[in-house]
PDB file of N, CA and C in Angstrom:
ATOM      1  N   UNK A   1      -8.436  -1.456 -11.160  1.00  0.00           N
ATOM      2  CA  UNK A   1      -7.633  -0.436 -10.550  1.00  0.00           C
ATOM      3  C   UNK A   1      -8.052  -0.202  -9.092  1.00  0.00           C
ATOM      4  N   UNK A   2      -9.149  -0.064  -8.716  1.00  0.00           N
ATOM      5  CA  UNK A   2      -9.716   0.089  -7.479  1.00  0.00           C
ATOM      6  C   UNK A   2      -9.211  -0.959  -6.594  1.00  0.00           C
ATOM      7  N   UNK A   3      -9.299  -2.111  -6.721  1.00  0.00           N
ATOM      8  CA  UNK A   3      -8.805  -3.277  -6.311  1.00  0.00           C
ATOM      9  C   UNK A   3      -7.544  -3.166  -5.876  1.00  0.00           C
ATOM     10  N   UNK A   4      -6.587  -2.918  -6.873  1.00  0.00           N
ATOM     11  CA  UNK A   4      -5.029  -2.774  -6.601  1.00  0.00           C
ATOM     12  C   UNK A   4      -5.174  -1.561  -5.610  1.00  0.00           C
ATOM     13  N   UNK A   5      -6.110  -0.476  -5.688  1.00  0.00           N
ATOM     14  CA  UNK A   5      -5.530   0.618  -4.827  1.00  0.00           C
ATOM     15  C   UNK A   5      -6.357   0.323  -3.562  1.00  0.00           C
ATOM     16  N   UNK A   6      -6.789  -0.206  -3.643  1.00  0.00           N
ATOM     17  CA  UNK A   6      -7.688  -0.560  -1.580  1.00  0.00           C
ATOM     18  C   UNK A   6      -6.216  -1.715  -1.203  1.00  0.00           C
ATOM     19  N   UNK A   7      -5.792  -2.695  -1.899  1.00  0.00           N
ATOM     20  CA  UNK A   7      -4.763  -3.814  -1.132  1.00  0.00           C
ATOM     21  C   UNK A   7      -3.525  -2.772  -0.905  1.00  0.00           C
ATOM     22  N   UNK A   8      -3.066  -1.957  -1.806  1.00  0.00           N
ATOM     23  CA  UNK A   8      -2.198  -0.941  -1.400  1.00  0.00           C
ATOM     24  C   UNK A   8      -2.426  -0.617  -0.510  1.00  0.00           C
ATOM     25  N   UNK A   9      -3.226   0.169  -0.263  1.00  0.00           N
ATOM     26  CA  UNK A   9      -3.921   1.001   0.958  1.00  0.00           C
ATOM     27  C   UNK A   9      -3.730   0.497   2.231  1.00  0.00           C
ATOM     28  N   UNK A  10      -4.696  -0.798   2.116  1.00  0.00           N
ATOM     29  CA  UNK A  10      -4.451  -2.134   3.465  1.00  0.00           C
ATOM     30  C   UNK A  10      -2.921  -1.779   3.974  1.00  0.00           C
ATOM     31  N   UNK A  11      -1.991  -2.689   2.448  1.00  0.00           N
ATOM     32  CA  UNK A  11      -0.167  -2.321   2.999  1.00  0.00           C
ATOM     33  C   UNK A  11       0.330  -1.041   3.485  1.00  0.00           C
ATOM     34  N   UNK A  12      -0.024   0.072   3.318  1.00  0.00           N
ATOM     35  CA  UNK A  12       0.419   1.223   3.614  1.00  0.00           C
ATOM     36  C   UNK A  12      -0.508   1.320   4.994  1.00  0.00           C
ATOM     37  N   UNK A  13      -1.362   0.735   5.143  1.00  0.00           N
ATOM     38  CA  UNK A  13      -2.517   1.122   6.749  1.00  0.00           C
ATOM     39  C   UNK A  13      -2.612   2.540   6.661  1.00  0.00           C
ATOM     40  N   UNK A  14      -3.746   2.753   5.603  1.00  0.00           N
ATOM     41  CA  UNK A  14      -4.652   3.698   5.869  1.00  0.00           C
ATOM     42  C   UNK A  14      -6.089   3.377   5.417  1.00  0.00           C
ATOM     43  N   UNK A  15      -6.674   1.495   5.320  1.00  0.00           N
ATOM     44  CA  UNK A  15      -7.315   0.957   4.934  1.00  0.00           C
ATOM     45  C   UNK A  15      -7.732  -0.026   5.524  1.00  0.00           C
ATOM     46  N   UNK A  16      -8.153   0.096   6.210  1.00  0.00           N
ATOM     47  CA  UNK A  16      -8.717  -1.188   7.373  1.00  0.00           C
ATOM     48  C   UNK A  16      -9.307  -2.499   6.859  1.00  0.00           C
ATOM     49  N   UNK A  17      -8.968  -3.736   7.474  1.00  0.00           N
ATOM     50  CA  UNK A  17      -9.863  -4.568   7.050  1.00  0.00           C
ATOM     51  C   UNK A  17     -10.734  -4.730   8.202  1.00  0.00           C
ATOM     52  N   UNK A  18     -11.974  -4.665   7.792  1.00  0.00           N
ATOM     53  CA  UNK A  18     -13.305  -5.059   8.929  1.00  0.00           C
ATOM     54  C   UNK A  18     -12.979  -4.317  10.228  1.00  0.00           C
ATOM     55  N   UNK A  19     -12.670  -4.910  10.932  1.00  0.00           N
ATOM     56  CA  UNK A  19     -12.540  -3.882  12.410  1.00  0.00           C
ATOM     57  C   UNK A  19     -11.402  -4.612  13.143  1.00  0.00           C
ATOM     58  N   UNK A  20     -10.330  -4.592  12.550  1.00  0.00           N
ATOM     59  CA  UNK A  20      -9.036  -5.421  12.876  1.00  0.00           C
ATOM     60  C   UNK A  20      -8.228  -4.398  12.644  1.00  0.00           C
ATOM     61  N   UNK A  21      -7.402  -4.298  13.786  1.00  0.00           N
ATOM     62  CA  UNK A  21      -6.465  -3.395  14.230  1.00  0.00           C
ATOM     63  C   UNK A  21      -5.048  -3.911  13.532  1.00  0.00           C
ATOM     64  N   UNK A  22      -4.480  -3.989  12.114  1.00  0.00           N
ATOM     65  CA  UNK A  22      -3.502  -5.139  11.566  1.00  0.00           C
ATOM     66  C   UNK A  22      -2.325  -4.096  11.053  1.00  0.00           C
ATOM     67  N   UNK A  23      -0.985  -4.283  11.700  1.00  0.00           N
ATOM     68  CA  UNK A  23       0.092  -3.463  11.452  1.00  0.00           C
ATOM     69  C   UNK A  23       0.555  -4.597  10.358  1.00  0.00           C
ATOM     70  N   UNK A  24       1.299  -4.233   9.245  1.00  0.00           N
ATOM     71  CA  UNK A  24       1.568  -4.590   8.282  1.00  0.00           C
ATOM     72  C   UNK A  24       2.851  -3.885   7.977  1.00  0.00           C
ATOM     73  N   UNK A  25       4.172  -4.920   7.751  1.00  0.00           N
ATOM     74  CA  UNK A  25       5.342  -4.187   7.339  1.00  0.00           C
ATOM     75  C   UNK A  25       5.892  -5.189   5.909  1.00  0.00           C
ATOM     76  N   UNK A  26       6.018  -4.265   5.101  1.00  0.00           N
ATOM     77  CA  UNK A  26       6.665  -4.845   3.803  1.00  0.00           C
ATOM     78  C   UNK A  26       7.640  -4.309   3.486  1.00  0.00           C
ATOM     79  N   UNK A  27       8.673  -5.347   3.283  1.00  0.00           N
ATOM     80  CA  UNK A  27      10.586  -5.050   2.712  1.00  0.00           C
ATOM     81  C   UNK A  27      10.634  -5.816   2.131  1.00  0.00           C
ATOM     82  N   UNK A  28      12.197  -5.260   1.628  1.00  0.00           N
ATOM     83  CA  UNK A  28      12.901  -6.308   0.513  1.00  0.00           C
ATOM     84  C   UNK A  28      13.578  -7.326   1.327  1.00  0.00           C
ATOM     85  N   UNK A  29      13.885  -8.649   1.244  1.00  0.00           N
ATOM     86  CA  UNK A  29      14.209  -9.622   2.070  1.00  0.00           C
ATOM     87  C   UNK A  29      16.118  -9.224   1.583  1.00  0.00           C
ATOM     88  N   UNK A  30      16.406  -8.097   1.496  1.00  0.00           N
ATOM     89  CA  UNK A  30      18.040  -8.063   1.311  1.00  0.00           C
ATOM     90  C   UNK A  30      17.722  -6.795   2.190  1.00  0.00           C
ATOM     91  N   UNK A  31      16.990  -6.058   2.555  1.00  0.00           N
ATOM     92  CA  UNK A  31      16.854  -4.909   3.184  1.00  0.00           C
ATOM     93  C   UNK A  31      15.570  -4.953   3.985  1.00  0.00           C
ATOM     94  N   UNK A  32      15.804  -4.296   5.232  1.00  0.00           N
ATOM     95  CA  UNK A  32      14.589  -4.867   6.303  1.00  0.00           C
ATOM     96  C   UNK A  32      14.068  -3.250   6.514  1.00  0.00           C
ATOM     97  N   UNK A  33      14.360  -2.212   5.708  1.00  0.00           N
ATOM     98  CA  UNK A  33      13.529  -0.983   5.940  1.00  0.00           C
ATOM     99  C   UNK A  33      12.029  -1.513   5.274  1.00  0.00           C
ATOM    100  N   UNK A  34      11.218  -1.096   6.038  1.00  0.00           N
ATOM    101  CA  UNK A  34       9.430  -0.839   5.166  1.00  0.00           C
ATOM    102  C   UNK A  34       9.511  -0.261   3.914  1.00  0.00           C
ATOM    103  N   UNK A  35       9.255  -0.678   3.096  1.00  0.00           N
ATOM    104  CA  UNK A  35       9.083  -0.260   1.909  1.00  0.00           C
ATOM    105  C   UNK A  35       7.074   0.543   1.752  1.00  0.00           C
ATOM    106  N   UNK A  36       6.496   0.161   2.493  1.00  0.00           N
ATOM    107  CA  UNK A  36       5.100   0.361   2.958  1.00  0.00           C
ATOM    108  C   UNK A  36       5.131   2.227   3.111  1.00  0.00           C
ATOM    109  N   UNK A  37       3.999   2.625   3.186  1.00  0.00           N
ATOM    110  CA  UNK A  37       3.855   3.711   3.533  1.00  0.00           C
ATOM    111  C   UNK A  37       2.749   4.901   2.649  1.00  0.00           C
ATOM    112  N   UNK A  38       3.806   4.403   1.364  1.00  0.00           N
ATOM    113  CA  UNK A  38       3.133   5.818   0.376  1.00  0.00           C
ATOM    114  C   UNK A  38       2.773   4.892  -1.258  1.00  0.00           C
ATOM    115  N   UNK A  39       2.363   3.613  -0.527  1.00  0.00           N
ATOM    116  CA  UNK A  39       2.427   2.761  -2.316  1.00  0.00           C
ATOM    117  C   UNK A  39       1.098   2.694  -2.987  1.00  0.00           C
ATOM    118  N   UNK A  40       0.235   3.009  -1.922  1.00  0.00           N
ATOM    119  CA  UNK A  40      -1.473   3.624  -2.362  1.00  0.00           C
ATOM    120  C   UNK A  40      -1.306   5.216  -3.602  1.00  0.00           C
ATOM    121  N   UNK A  41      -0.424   5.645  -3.448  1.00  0.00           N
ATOM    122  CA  UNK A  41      -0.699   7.013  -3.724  1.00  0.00           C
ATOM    123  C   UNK A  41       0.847   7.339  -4.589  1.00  0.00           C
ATOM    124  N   UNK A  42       1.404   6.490  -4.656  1.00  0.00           N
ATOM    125  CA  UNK A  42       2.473   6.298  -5.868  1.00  0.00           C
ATOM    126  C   UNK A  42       1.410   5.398  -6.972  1.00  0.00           C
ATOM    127  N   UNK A  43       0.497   4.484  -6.430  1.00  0.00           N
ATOM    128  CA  UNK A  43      -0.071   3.706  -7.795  1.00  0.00           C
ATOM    129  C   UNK A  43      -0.772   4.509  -8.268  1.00  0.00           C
ATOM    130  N   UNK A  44      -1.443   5.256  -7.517  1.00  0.00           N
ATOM    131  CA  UNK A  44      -2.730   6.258  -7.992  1.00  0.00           C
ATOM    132  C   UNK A  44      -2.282   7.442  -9.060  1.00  0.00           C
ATOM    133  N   UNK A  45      -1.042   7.992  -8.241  1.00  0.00           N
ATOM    134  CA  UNK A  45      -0.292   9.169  -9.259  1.00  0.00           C
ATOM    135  C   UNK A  45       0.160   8.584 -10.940  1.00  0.00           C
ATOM    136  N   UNK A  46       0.733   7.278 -10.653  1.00  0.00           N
ATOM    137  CA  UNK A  46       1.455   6.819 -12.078  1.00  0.00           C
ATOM    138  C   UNK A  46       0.187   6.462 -12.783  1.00  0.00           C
ATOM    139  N   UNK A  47      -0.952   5.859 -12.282  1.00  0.00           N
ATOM    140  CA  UNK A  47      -2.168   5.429 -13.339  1.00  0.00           C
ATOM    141  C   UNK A  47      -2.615   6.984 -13.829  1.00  0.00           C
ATOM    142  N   UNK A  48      -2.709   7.828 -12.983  1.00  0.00           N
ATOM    143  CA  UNK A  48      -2.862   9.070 -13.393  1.00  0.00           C
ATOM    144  C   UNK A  48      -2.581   9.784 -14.790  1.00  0.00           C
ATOM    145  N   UNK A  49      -1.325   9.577 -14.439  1.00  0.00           N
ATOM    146  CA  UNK A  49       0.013  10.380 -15.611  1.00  0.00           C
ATOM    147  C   UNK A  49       0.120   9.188 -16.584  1.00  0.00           C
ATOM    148  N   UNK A  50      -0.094   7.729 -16.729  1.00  0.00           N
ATOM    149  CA  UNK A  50       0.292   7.599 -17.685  1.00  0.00           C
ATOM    150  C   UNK A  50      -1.507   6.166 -18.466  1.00  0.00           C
ATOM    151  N   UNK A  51      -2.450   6.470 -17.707  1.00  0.00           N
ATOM    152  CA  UNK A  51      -3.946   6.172 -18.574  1.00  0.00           C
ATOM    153  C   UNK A  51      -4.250   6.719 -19.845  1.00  0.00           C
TER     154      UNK A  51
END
C-alpha cells in the first residue's frame, strides 16, 4: 500500500523524486484534461473505508 501511495503521490506532485524538479501530467488519451492531482488521497480514502 505504501508503495502505490508514494507513485500516486509522485503523479499528483506532492512527492518528489530525489531532487528533480519533474512536472508530470496524466490523461485519458480520448481526453487531454489531467486526470492527476488528488489520486494520492482518493487511494488512501478508499483503502480506508473499505480494509
Amino acid at each position: 500500500m505504501d508503495a502505490v501511495s508514494n507513485i500516486l503521490g509522485v503523479l499528483d506532485g506532492v512527492v518528489s523524486i530525489g531532487e528533480e524538479d519533474i512536472d508530470i501530467k496524466v490523461s485519458i488519451s480520448d481526453n487531454n484534461k489531467p486526470i492527476n492531482g488528488d489520486l494520492q488521497d482518493l487511494f488512501l480514502e478508499y483503502d480506508e473505508e473499505y480494509r
